[in-house]
Protein backbone atom coordinates (compact mmCIF):
# COMPACT_ATOMS: atom_id res chain seq x y z
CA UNK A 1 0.00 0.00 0.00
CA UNK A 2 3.24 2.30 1.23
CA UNK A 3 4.29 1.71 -2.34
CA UNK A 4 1.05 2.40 -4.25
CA UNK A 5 0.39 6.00 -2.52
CA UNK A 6 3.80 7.00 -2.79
CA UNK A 7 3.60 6.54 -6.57
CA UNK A 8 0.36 8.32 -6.55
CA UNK A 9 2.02 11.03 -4.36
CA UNK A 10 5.02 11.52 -7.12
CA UNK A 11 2.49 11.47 -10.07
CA UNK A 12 0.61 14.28 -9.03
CA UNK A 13 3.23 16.12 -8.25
CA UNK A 14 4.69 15.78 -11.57
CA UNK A 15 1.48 16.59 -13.27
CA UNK A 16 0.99 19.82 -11.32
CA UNK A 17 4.13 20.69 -12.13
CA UNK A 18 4.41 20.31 -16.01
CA UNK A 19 2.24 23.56 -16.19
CA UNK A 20 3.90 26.24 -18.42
CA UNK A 21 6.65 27.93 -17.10
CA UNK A 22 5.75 31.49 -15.80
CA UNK A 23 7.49 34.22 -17.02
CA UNK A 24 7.34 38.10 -16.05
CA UNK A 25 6.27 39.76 -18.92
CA UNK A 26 8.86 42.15 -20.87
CA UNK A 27 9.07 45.84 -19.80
CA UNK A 28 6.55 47.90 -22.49
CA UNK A 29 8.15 50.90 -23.96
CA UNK A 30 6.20 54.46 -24.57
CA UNK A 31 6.05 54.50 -28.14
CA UNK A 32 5.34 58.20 -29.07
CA UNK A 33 5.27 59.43 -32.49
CA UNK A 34 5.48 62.77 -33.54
CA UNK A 35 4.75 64.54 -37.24
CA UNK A 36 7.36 65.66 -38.89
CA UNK A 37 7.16 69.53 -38.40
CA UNK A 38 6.04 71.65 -40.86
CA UNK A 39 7.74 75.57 -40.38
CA UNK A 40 5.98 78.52 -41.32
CA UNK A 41 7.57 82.48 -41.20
CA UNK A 42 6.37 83.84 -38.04
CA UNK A 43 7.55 87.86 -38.19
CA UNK A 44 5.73 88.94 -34.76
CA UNK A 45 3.59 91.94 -34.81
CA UNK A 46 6.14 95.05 -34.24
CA UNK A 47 8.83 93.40 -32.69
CA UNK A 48 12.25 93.67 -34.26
CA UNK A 49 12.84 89.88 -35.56
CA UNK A 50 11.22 87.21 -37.26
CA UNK A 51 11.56 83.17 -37.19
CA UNK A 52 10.44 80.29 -38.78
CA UNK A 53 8.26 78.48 -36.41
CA UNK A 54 6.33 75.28 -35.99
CA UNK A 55 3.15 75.01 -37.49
CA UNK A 56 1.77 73.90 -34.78
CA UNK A 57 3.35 75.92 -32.05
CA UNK A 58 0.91 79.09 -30.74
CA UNK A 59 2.57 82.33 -30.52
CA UNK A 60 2.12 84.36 -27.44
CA UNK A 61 3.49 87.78 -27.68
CA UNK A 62 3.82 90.04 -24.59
CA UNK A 63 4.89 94.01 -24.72
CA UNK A 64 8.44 94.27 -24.25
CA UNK A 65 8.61 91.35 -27.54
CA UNK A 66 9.42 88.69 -25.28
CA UNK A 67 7.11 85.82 -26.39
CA UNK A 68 6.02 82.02 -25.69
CA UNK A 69 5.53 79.72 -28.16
CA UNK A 70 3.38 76.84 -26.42
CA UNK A 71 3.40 73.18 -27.75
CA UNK A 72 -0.33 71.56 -26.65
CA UNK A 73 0.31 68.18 -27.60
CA UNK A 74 3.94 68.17 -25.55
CA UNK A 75 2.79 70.28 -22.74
CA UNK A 76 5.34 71.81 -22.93
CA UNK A 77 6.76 75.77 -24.37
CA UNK A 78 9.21 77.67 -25.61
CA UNK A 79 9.94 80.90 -24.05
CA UNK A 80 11.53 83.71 -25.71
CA UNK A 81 13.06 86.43 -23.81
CA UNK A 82 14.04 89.56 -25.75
CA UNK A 83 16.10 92.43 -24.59
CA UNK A 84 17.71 95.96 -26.50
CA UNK A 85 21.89 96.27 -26.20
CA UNK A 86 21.69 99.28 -24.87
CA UNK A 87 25.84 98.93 -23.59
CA UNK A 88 24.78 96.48 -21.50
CA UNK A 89 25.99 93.62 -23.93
CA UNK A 90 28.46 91.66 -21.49
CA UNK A 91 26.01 91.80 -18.75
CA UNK A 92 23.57 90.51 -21.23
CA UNK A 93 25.80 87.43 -21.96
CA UNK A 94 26.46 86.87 -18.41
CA UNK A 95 22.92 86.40 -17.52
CA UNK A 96 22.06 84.05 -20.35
CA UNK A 97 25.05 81.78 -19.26
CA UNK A 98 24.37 81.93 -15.69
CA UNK A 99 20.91 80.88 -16.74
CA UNK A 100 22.18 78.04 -18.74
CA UNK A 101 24.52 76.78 -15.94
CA UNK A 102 21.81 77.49 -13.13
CA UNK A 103 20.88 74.05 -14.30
CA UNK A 104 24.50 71.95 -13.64
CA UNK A 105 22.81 70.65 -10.11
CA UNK A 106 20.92 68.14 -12.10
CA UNK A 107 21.89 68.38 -15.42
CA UNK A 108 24.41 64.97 -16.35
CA UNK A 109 25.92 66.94 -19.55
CA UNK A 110 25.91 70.87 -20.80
CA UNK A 111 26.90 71.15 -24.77
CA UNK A 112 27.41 74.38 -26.39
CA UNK A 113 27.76 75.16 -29.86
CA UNK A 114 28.47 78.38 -31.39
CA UNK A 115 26.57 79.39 -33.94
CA UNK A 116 27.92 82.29 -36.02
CA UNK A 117 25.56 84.07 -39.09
CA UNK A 118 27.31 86.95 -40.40
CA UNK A 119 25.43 87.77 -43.38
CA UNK A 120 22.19 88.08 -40.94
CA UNK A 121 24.21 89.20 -38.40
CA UNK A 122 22.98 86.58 -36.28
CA UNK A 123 25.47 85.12 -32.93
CA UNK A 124 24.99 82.66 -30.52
CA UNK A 125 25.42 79.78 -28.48
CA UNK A 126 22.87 76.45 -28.53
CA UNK A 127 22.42 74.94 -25.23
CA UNK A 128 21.92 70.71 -25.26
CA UNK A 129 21.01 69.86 -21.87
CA UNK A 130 20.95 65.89 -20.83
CA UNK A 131 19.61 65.11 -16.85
CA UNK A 132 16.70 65.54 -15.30
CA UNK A 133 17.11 69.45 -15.46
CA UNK A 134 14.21 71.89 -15.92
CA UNK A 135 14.91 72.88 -19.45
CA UNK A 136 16.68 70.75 -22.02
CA UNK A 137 17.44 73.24 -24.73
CA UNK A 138 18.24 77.29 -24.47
CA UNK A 139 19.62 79.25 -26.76
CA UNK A 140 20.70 83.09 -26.95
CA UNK A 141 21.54 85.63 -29.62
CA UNK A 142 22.53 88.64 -30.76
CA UNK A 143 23.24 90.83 -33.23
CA UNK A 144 25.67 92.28 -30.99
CA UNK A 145 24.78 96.33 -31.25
CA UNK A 146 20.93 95.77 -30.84
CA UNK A 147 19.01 92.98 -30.36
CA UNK A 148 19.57 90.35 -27.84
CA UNK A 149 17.49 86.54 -27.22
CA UNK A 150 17.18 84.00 -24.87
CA UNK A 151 15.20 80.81 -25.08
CA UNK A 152 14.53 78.21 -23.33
CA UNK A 153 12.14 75.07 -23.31
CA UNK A 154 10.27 73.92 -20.17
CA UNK A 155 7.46 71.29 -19.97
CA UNK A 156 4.79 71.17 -17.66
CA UNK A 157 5.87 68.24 -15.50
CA UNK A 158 8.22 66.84 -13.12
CA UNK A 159 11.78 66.61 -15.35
CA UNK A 160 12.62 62.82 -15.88
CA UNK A 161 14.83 62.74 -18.55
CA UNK A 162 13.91 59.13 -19.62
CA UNK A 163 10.31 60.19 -19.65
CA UNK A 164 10.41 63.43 -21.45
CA UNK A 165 12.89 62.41 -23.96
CA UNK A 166 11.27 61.95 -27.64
CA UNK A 167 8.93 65.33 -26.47
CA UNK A 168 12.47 67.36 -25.95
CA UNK A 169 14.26 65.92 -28.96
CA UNK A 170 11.28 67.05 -30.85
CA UNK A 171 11.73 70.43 -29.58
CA UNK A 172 15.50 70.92 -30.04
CA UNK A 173 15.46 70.24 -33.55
CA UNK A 174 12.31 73.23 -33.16
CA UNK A 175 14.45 75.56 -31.10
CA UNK A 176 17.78 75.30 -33.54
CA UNK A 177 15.53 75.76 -36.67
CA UNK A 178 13.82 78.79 -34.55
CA UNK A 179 17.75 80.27 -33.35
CA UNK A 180 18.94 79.64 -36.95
CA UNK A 181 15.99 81.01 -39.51
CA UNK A 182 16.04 84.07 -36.70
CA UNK A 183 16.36 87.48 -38.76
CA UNK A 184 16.77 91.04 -37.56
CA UNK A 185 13.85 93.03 -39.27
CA UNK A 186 16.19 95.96 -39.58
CA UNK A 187 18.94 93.76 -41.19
CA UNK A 188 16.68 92.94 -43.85
């Protein structure tokens, strides 16, 4: 009998046991898919300079031609910050790098690249940000006598890098084509 349920024993437990093997199921991945943007002139009411812009970014103007260009689908913007050289052009610098660098607590990386227009009379520096900083991409320029730019992206959420990824790539390539298509009205 001893024999009999022990073989009974060690069949069921090797039926139970030749179920499927369990496994965890594979981390999904966000797939987000942007169009490919479609830039339009954008030359601002009566402030002194004009851009190509995203077609579907909204301009908001305020008084002193400092504007905000919001992105609904990335909740996120692009903030423009505009300022006259009035002598005040290495102070102006000085504050649009500090800006940048404000950011070095939780940034991973800071790039900059020049970027030098002389027949628009165009100068500047491109910001790439990596980390879970605030802003991703600023910019600034100048026409050196003039006219002077900051801008800077900011999303309306928490910054995790991972996260907010594809929605700041898609801006960057926005804010260089912005920074580089940028024309003095009295230049032209």
């Amino acid at each position: 009998m001893k024999k009999y349920s022990f073989f009974i024993l060690a069949l069921s437990i090797l039926c139970w046991s030749c179920k499927e093997e369990v496994l965890p199921k594979p981390n999904g991945f966000l797939a987000l898919d942007y169009n490919a943007p479609e830039y339009v002139e954008y030359l601002g009411d009566d402030c002194p300079y004009g851009f190509m812009k995203n077609a579907e970014a909204r301009v908001k103007y305020k008084e002193d031609c400092s504007a905000v260009l919001e992105y609904p689908g990335l909740d996120g913007a692009l903030y423009l910050t505009y300022r006259k050289v009035d002598g005040n052009i290495r102070q102006l610098l000085t504050d649009a790098q500090k800006l940048t660098y404000e950011h070095v607590v939780k940034a991973d990386n800071i790039i900059e690249e020049k970027y030098i227009n002389p027949e628009y009379r165009v100068y500047g520096m491109f910001y790439d940000v990596t980390g879970n900083a605030a802003s991703q991409s600023q910019f600034y320029v100048t026409d050196s006598t003039s006219h002077f730019i900051t801008g800077s992206i900011y999303f309306n959420v928490t910054p995790n890098y991972d996260s907010i990824l594809p929605a700041a790539a898609y801006l960057k390539t926005d804010i260089r084509h912005l920074m580089e298509s940028l024309r003095w009205k009295d230049e032209e």
